[in-house]
Protein backbone atom coordinates (compact mmCIF):
# COMPACT_ATOMS: atom_id res chain seq x y z
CA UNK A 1 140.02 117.14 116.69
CA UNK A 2 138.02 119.16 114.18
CA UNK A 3 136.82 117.29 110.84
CA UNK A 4 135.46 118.41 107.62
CA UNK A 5 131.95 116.71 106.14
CA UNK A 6 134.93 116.14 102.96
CA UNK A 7 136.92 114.21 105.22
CA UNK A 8 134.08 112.68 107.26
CA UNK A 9 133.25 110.92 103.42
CA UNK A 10 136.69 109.78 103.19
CA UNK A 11 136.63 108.51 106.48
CA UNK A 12 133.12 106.73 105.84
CA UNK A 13 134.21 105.25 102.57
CA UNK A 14 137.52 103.81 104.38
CA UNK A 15 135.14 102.14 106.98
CA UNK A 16 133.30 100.66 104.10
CA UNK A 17 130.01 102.24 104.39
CA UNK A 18 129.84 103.63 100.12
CA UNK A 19 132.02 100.79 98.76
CA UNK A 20 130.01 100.09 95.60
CA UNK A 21 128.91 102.09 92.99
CA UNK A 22 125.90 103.87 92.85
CA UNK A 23 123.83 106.16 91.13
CA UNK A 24 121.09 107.88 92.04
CA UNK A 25 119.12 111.15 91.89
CA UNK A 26 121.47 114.04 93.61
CA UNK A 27 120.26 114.25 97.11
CA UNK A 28 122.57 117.89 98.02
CA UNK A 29 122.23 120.78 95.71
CA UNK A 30 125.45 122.08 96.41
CA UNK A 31 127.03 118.46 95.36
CA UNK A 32 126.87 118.44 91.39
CA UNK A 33 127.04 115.08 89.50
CA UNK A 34 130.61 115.59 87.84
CA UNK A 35 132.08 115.89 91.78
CA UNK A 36 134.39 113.36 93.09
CA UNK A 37 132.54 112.78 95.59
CA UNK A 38 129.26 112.84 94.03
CA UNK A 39 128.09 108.79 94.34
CA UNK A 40 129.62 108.41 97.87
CA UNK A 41 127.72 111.09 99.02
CA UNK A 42 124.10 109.76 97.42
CA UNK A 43 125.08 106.43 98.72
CA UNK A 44 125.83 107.39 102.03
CA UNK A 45 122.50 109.57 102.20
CA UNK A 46 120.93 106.64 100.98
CA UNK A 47 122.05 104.14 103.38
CA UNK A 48 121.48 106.97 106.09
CA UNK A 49 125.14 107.79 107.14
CA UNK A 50 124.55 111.31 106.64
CA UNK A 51 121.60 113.41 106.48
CA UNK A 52 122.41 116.80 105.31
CA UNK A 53 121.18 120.16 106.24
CA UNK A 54 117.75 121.43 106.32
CA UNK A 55 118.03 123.58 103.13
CA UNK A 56 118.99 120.45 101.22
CA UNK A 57 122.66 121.06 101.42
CA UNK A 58 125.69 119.02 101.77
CA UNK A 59 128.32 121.97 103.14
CA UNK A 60 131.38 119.64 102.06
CA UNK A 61 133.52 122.22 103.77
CA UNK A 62 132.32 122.96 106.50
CA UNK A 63 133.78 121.63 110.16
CA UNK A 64 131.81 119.14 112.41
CA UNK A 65 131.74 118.11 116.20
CA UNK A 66 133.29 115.25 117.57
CA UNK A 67 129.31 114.48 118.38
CA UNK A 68 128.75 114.38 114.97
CA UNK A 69 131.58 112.38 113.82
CA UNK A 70 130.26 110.10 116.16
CA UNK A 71 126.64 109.79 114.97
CA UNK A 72 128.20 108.84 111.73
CA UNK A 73 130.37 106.20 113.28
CA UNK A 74 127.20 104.63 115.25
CA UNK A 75 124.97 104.79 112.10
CA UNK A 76 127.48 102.91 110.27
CA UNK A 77 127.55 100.41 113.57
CA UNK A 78 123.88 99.98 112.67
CA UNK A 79 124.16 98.70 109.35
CA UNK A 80 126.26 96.30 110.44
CA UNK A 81 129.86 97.61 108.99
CA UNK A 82 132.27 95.33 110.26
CA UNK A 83 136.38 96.64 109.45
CA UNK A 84 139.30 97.40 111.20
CA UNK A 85 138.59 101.10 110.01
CA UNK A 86 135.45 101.08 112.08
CA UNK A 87 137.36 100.03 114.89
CA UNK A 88 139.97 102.24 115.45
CA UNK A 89 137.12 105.00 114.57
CA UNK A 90 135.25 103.58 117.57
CA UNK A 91 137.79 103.25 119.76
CA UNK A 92 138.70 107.32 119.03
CA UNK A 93 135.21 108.46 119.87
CA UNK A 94 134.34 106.03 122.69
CA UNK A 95 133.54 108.55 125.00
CA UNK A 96 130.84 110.18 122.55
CA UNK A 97 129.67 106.87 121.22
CA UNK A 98 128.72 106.19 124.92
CA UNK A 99 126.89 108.87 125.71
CA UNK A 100 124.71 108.40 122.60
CA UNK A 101 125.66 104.34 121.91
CA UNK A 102 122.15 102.60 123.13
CA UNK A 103 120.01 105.42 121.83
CA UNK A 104 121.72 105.79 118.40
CA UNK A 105 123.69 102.11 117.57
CA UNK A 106 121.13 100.04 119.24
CA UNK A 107 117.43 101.40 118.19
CA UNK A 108 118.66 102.72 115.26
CA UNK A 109 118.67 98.99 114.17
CA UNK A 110 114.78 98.82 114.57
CA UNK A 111 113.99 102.21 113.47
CA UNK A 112 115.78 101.87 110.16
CA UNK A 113 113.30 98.05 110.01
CA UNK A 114 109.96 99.58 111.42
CA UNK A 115 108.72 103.27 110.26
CA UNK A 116 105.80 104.91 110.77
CA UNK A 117 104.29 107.51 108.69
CA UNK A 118 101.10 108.83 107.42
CA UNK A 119 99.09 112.00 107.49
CA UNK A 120 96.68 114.40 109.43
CA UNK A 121 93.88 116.15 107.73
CA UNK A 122 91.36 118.13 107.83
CA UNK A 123 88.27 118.94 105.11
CA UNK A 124 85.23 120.92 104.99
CA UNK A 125 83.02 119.85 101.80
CA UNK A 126 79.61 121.75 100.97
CA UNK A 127 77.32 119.84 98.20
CA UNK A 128 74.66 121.63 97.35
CA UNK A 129 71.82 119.79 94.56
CA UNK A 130 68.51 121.34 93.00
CA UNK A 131 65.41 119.37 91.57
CA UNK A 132 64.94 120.56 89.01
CA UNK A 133 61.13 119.30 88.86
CA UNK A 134 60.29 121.10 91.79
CA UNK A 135 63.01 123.85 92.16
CA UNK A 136 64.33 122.48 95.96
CA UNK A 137 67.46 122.94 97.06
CA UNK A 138 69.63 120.29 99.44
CA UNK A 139 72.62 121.57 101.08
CA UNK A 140 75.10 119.01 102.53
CA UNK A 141 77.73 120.12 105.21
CA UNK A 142 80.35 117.24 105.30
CA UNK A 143 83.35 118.09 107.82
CA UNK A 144 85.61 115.76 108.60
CA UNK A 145 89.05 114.90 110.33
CA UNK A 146 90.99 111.94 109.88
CA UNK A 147 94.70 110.60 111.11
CA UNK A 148 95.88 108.24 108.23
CA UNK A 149 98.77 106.32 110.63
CA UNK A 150 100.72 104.18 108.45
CA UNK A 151 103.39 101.38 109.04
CA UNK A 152 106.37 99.79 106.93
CA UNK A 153 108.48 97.11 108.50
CA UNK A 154 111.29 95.15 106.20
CA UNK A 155 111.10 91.46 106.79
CA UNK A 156 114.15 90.60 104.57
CA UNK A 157 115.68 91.74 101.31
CA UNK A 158 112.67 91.41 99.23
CA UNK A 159 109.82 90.87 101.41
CA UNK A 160 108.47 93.86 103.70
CA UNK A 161 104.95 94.23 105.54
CA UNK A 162 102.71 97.15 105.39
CA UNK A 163 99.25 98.33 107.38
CA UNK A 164 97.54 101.07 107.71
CA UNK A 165 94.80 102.25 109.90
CA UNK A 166 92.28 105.80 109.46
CA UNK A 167 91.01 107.48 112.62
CA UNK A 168 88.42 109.64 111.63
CA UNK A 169 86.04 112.05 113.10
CA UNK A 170 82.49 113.18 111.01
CA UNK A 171 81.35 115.94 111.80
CA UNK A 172 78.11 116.20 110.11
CA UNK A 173 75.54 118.27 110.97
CA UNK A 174 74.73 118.06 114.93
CA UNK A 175 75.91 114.79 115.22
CA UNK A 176 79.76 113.80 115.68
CA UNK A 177 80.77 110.48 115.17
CA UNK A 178 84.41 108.79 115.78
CA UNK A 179 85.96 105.34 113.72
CA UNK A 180 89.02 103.42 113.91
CA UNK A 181 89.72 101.35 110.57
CA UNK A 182 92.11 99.03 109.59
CA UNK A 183 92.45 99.80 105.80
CA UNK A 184 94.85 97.77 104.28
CA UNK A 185 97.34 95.14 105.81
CA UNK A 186 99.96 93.15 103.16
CA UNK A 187 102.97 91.61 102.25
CA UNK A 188 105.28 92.37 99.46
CA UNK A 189 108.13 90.69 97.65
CA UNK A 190 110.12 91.56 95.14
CA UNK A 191 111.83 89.35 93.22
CA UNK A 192 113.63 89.81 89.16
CA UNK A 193 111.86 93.08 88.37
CA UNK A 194 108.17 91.90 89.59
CA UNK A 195 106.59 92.77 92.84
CA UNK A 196 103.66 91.04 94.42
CA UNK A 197 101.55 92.17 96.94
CA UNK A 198 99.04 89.80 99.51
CA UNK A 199 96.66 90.85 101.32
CA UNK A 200 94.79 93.79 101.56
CA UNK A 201 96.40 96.45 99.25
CA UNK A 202 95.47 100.13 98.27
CA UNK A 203 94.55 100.22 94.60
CA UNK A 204 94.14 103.24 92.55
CA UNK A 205 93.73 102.54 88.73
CA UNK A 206 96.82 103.88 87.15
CA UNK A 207 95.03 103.76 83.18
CA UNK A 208 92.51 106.51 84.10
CA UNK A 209 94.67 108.06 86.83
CA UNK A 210 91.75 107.32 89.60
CA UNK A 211 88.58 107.92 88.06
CA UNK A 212 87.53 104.05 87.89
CA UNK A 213 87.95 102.79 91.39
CA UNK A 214 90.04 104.28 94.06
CA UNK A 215 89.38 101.48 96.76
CA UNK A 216 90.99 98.24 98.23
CA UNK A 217 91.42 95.07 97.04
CA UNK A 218 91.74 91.87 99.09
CA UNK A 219 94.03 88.67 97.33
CA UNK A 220 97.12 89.34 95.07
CA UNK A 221 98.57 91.78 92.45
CA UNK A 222 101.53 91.61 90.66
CA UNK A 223 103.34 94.51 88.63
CA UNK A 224 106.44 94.09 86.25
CA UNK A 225 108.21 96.10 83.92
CA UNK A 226 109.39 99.76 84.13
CA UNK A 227 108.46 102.10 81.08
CA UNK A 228 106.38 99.82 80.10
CA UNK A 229 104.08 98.38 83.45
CA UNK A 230 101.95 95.26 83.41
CA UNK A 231 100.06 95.34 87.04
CA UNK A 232 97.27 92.36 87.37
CA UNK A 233 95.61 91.11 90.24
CA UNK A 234 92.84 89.24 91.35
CA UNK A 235 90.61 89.11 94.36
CA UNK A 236 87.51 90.53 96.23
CA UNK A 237 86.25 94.60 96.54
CA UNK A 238 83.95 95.05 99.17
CA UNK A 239 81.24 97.91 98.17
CA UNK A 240 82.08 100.34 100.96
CA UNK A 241 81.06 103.72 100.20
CA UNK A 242 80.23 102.99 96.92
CA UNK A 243 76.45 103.61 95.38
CA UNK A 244 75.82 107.36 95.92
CA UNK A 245 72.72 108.06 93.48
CA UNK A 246 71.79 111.97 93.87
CA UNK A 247 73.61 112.24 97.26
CA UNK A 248 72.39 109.42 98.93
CA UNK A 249 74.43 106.51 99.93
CA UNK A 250 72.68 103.69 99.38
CA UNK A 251 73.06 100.75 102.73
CA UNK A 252 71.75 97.95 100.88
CA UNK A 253 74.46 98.75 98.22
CA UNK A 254 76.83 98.96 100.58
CA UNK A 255 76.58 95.50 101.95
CA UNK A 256 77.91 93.62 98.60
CA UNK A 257 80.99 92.62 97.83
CA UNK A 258 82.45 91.40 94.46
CA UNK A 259 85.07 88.79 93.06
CA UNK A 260 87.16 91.16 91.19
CA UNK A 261 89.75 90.45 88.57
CA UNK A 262 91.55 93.53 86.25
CA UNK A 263 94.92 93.94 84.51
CA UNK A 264 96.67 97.64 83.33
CA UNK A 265 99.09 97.80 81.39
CA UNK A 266 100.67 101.40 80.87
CA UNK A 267 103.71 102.81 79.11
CA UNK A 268 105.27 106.32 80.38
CA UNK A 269 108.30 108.78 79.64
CA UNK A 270 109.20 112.28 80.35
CA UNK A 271 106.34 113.75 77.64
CA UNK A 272 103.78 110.71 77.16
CA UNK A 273 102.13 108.31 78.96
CA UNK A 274 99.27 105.78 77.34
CA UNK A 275 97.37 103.11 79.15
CA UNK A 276 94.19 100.25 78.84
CA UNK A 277 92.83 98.29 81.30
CA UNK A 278 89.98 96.19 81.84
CA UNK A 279 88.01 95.63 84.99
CA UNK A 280 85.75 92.62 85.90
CA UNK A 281 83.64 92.44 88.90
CA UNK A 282 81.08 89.83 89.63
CA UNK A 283 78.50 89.49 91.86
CA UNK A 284 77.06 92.49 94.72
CA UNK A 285 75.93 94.28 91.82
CA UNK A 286 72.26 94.10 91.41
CA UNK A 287 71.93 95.67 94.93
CA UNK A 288 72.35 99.21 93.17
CA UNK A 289 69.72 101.37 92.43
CA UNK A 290 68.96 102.07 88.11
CA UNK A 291 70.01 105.47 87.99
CA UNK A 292 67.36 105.93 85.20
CA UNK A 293 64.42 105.22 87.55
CA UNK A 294 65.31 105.03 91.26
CA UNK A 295 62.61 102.90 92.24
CA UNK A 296 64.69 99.71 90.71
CA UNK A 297 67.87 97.99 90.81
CA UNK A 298 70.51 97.71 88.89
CA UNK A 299 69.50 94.39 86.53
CA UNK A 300 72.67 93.10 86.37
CA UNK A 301 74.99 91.43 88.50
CA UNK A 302 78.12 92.09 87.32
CA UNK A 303 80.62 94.78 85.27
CA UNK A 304 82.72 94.50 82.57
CA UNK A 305 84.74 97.59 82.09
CA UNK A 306 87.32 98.58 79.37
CA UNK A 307 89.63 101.82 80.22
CA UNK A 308 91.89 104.13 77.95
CA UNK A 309 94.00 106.69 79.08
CA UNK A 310 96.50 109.33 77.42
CA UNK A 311 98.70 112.32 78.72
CA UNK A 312 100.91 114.74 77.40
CA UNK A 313 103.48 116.98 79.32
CA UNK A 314 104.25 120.15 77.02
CA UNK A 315 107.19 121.14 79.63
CA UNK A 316 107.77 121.34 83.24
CA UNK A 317 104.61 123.66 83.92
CA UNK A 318 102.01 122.09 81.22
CA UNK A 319 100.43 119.03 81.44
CA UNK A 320 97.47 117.23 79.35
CA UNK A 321 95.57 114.11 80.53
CA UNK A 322 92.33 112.09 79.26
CA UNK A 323 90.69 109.16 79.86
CA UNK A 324 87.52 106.88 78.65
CA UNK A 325 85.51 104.23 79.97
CA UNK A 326 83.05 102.16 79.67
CA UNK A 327 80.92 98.99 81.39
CA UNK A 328 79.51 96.75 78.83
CA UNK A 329 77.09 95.23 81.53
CA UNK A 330 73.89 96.24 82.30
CA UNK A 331 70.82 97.63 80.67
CA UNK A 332 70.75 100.49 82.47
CA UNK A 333 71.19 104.24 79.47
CA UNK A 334 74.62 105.06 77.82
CA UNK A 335 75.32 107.96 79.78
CA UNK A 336 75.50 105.89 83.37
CA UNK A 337 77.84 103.17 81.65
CA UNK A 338 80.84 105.34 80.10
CA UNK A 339 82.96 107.82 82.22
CA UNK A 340 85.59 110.20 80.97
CA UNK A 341 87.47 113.28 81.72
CA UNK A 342 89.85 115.84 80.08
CA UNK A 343 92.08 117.55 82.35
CA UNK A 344 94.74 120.71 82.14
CA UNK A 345 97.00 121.04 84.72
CA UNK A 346 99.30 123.79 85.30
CA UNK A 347 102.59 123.60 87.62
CA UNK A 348 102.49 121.50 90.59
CA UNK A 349 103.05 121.07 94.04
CA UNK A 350 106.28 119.58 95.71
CA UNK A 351 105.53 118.76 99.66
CA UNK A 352 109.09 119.70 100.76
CA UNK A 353 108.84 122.68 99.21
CA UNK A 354 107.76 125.93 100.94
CA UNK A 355 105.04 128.08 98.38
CA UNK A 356 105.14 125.66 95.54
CA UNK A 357 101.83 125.21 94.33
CA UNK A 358 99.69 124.03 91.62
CA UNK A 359 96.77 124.28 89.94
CA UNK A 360 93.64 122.55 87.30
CA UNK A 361 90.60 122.55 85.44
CA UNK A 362 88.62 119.53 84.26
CA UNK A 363 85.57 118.24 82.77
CA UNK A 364 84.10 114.99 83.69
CA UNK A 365 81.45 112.75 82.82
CA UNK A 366 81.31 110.07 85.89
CA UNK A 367 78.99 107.61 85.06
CA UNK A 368 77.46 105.67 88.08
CA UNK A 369 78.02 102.08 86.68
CA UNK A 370 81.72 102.56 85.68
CA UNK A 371 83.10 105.82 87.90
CA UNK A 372 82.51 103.13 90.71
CA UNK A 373 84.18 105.27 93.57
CA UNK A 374 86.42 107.42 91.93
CA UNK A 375 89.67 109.27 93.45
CA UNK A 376 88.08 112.63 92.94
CA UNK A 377 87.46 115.00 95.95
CA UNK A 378 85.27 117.89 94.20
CA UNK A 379 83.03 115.68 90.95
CA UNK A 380 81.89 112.85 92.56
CA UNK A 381 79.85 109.55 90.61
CA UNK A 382 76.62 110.34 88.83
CA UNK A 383 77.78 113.83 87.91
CA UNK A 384 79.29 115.66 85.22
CA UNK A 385 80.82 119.20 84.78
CA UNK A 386 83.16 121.67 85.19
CA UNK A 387 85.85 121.63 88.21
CA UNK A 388 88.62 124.11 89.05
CA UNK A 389 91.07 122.84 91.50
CA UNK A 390 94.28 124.76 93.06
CA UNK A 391 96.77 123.28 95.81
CA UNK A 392 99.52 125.23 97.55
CA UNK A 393 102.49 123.97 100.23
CA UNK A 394 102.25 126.90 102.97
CA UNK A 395 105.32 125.16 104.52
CA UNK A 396 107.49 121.79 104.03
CA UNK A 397 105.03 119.10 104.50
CA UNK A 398 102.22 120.78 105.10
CA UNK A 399 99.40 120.96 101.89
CA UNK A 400 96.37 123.30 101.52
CA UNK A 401 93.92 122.50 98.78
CA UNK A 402 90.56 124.15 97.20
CA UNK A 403 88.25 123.14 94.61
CA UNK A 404 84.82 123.69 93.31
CA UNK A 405 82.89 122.11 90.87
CA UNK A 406 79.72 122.97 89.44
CA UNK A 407 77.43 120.94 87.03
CA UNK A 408 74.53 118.37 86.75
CA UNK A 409 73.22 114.94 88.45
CA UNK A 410 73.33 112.77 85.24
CA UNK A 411 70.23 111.87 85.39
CA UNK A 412 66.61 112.42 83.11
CA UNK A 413 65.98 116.09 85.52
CA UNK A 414 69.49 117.19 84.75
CA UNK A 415 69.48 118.17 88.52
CA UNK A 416 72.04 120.67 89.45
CA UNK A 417 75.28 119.75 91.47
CA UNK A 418 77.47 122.23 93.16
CA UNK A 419 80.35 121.29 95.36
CA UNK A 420 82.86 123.73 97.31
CA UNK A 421 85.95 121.99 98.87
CA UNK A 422 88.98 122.36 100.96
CA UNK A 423 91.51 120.50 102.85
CA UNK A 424 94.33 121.23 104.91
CA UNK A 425 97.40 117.87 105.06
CA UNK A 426 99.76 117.76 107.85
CA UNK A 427 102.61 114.81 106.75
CA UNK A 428 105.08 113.14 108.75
């Protein structure tokens, strides 16, 4: 018995799999929103029925297996369809369901509850800053290799768990050294609109699109709303690689940790979007060196910071971002309490697809006391200048990026900063 994927759907929505409506973004390109079949066959791709073709076509016409009639039929098993439909359907493709039954019907169930994901990459960075008191050059090779494994598991239908852990591999000058981290491990529910996360959770500051703290938070956040977005949470930030001051990472820095409380709240369309946020961490802080004179520390003990951001997308190639900042703590100059950056972007990149690429050019101030550990991977805190950046997908999933950046320490010298960067990403 031959079958087309047209009558597969009608078979599928008899069973019961694509009952209720639905509407979501078109998953086929050769199935157009005014088609019949158009929200059966999102909802089934959804839910996992059917899959599709490689290209990202449907082929509504064209004839299937028995064997694939019958991974249909044992998906739907594993979502727990229960009908007379199903049945009969089962009953017609015993044999195949069989041969296939305990790998498909049965782990199916915990595949679809447990997936892992992540990413492997690779980087070579060169950072390269001159005194210029005495003229002297320092050149930095940092190579490094890292497996970012992580996990998703639904508990029920509004909690799930996630974790994530980074193997890495440094490969710094002679040396080579190897670490296993846990990174973040929490719990999220969702419940009317608002989502809360506990534990430890990834945060990257959505108001100035990274370039406050790019780190992790242990306690709670909560986020609500949808064009509008109030996200709030409260908690503790341990220093980690925070406190670079002229390329030097600073251990006793690194030891801190602060109580840490901030709110954004952000609106966002198709052209605009417009943020503020503020930022309070207390505590850990006075293990820092001054950036104005590097034989003291930072005075205070805490930061207050206050965040504004604004972007503008002309059309689908053009886009416009900004963003200011600023710690109202500490005695340390101006220039090493405010942060901003002004950033052109032209296209962008799409993982899935094959030569899309994307490119930018930026300036940034990144003040040490409120770029804290920014997302960046050319400018990095304590520096300002110009960066060019350009990304491209050599195949589906697979990322290449450059960038290089060139500028000054911010400090009384005016030292010179030069970084050259690139990265291959390998996603699954």
């Amino acid at each position: 018995m031959k079958k087309s994927l047209a009558s597969a759907l009608t078979t599928a929505l008899v069973v019961g799999a694509a009952s209720n409506a639905f509407a979501a973004a078109n998953p086929f390109s050769d199935v157009p929103a005014d088609h019949w079949a158009y929200e059966a066959v999102a909802q089934l791709e959804a839910e996992g029925v059917i899959e599709g073709y490689g290209d990202g076509s449907y082929r509504g016409q064209q004839e299937i297996t028995r064997f694939e009639m019958a991974q249909m039929i044992a998906r739907a098993m594993a979502k727990g369809v229960d009908s007379a439909a199903l049945d009969k359907l089962a009953a017609e493709f015993a044999e195949e369901l069989n041969s296939l039954g305990v790998r498909v019907a049965n782990l199916e169930k915990k595949v679809d509850n447990v997936k892992f994901f992540g990413e492997l990459r690779s980087q070579a960075v060169r950072r390269i800053t001159q005194d210029k008191g005495t003229g002297n050059k320092t050149a930095d090779n940092m190579n490094r290799s890292e497996l970012r494994l992580k996990m998703y598991a639904q508990v029920n239908k509004n909690w799930n768990v996630q974790a994530a852990t980074y193997y890495r591999l440094n490969n710094k000058t002679s040396a080579d050294t190897t670490s296993g981290t846990n990174k973040w491990m929490f719990a999220q529910g969702s419940y009317g609109g608002a989502t809360v996360d506990l534990g430890k959770f990834y945060y990257t500051d959505p108001t100035t699109e990274g370039m406050i703290f790019d780190d992790y938070v242990s306690g709670i956040q909560v986020t609500a709303g949808n064009k509008v977005k109030v996200i709030a949470r409260a908690g503790r930030v341990s220093h980690g690689n925070w406190g670079w001051h002229g390329g030097q990472e600073l251990a006793a820095y690194n030891s801190k940790s602060s109580s840490y409380q901030g709110i954004d709240i952000n609106y966002k369309d198709k052209k605009i979007g417009i943020g503020a946020a503020f930022h309070n961490f207390s505590g850990g802080f006075n293990g820092m060196l001054n950036a104005d004179d590097s034989s003291k520390f930072y005075a205070d003990n805490s930061a207050k910071i206050w965040a504004a951001g604004l972007s503008y997308r002309f059309d689908d190639n053009w886009r416009l971002s900004g963003a200011y900042a600023e710690n109202t703590e500490g005695e340390v100059s101006k220039k090493h309490r405010r942060a901003y950056y002004a950033q052109l972007d032209y296209k962008g990149i799409k993982r899935a697809k094959k030569g899309s690429w994307g490119a930018h050019i930026a300036y940034k101030h990144l003040g040490q006391y409120v770029a804290l550990i920014p997302t960046y991977d050319y400018a990095d805190s304590d520096m300002k200048g110009v960066e060019l950046g350009l990304d491209y997908v050599f195949d589906k999933n697979i990322v290449g990026r450059l960038g290089y950046f060139n500028g000054k320490m911010i400090n009384d010298k005016q030292d010179d900063a030069e970084i050259i960067f690139s990265r291959v990403q390998f996603f699954f």
